[in-house]
Protein backbone atom coordinates (compact mmCIF):
# COMPACT_ATOMS: atom_id res chain seq x y z
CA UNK A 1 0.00 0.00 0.00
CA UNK A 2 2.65 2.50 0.85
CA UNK A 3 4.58 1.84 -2.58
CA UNK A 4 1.10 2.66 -4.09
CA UNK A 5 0.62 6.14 -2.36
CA UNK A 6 4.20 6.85 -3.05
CA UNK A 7 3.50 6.82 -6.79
CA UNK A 8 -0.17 8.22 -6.12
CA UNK A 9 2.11 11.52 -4.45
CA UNK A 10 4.73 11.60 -7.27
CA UNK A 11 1.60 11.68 -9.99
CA UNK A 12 -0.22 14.63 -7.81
CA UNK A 13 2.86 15.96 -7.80
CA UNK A 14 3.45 16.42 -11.37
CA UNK A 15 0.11 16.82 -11.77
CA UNK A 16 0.67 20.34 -9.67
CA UNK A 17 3.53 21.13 -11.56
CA UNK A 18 2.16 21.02 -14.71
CA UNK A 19 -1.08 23.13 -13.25
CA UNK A 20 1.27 25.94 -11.95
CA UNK A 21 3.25 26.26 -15.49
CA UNK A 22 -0.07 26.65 -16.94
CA UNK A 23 -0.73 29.70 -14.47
CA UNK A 24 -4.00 27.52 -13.01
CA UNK A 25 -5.35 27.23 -10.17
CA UNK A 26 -7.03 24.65 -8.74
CA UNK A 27 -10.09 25.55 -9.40
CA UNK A 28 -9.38 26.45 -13.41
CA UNK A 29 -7.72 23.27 -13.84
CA UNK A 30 -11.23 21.63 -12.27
CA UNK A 31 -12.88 24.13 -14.60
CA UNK A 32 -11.41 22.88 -17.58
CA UNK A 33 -11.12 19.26 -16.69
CA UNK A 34 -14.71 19.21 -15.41
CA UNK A 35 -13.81 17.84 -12.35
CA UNK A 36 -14.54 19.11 -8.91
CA UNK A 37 -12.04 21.47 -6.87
CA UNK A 38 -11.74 19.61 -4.31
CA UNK A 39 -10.98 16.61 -6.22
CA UNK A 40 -8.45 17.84 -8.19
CA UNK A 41 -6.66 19.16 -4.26
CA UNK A 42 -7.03 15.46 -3.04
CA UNK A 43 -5.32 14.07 -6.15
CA UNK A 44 -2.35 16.59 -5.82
CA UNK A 45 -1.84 15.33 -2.78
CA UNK A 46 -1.93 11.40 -3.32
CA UNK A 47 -4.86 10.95 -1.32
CA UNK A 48 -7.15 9.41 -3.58
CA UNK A 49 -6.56 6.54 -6.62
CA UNK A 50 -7.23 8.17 -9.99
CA UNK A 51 -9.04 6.83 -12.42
CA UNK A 52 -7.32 6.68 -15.50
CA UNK A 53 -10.44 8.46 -17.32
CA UNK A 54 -10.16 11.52 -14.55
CA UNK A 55 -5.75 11.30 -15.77
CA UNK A 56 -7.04 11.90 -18.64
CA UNK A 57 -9.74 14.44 -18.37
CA UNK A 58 -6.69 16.03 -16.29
CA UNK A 59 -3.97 15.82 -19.22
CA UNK A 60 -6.31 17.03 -21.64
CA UNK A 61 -7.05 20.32 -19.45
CA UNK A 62 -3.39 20.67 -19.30
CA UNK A 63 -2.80 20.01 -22.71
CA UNK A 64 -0.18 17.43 -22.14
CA UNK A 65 -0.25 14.05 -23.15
CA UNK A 66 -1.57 10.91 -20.76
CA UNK A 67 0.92 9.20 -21.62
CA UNK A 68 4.05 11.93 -20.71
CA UNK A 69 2.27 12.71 -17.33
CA UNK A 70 1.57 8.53 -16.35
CA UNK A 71 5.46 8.22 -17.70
CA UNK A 72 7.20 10.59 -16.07
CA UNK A 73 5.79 9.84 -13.17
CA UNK A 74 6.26 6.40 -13.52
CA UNK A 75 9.88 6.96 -14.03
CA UNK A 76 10.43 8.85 -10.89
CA UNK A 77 8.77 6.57 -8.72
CA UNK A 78 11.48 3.95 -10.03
CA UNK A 79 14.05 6.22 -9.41
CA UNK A 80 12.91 6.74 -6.40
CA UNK A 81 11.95 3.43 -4.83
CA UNK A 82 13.36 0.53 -7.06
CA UNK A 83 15.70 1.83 -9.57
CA UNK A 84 15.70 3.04 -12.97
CA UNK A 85 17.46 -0.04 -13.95
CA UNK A 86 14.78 -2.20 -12.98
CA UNK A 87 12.11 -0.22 -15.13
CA UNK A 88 14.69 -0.40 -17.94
CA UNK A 89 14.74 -4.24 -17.75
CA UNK A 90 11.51 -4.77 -17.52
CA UNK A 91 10.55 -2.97 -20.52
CA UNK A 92 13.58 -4.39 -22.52
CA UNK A 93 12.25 -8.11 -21.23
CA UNK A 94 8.37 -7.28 -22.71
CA UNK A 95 9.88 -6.34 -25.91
CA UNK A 96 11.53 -9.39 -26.09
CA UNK A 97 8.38 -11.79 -24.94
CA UNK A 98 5.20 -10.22 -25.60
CA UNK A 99 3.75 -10.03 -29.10
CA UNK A 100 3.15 -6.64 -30.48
């Protein structure tokens, strides 16, 4: 559970960042994501499991990609907690054994 909210806090995170280069606040980036102020707070803050539709609705508002807000958060939760290396390995190994 804890490695869960630790990646939960690193997406809120960037999820903030990107809101303050875009000059929102809160309550814009709820405006133009159509999701509720207080929501959007609790997300910032890890406290609540995102759906991947509400990431979305988010990245859209912010006009960034799902997928460069889920990776980059991805990426420094591995840096973080279990190493870049092991991220690195494990995408290298799917390439190798899963059809595409």
């Amino acid at each position: 559970m804890k490695k869960n909210k630790s990646f939960l806090s690193i997406l809120g995170f960037n999820i903030r960042i990107e809101r303050h280069r875009k000059g929102y606040s809160q309550e814009d980036l709820a405006d133009h994501s159509g999701l509720h102020r207080t929501y959007i707070g609790v997300v910032e803050r890890g406290e609540k499991n995102i759906s991947i539709f509400n990431c979305l609705k988010i990245a859209n508002a912010l006009n960034i990609s799902l997928h460069d807000l889920i990776r980059s958060s991805e990426e420094h939760y591995f840096q973080n907690h279990e190493g870049l290396e092991q991220l690195k390995h494990a995408k290298n190994n799917c390439e190798l054994n899963c059809d595409m």
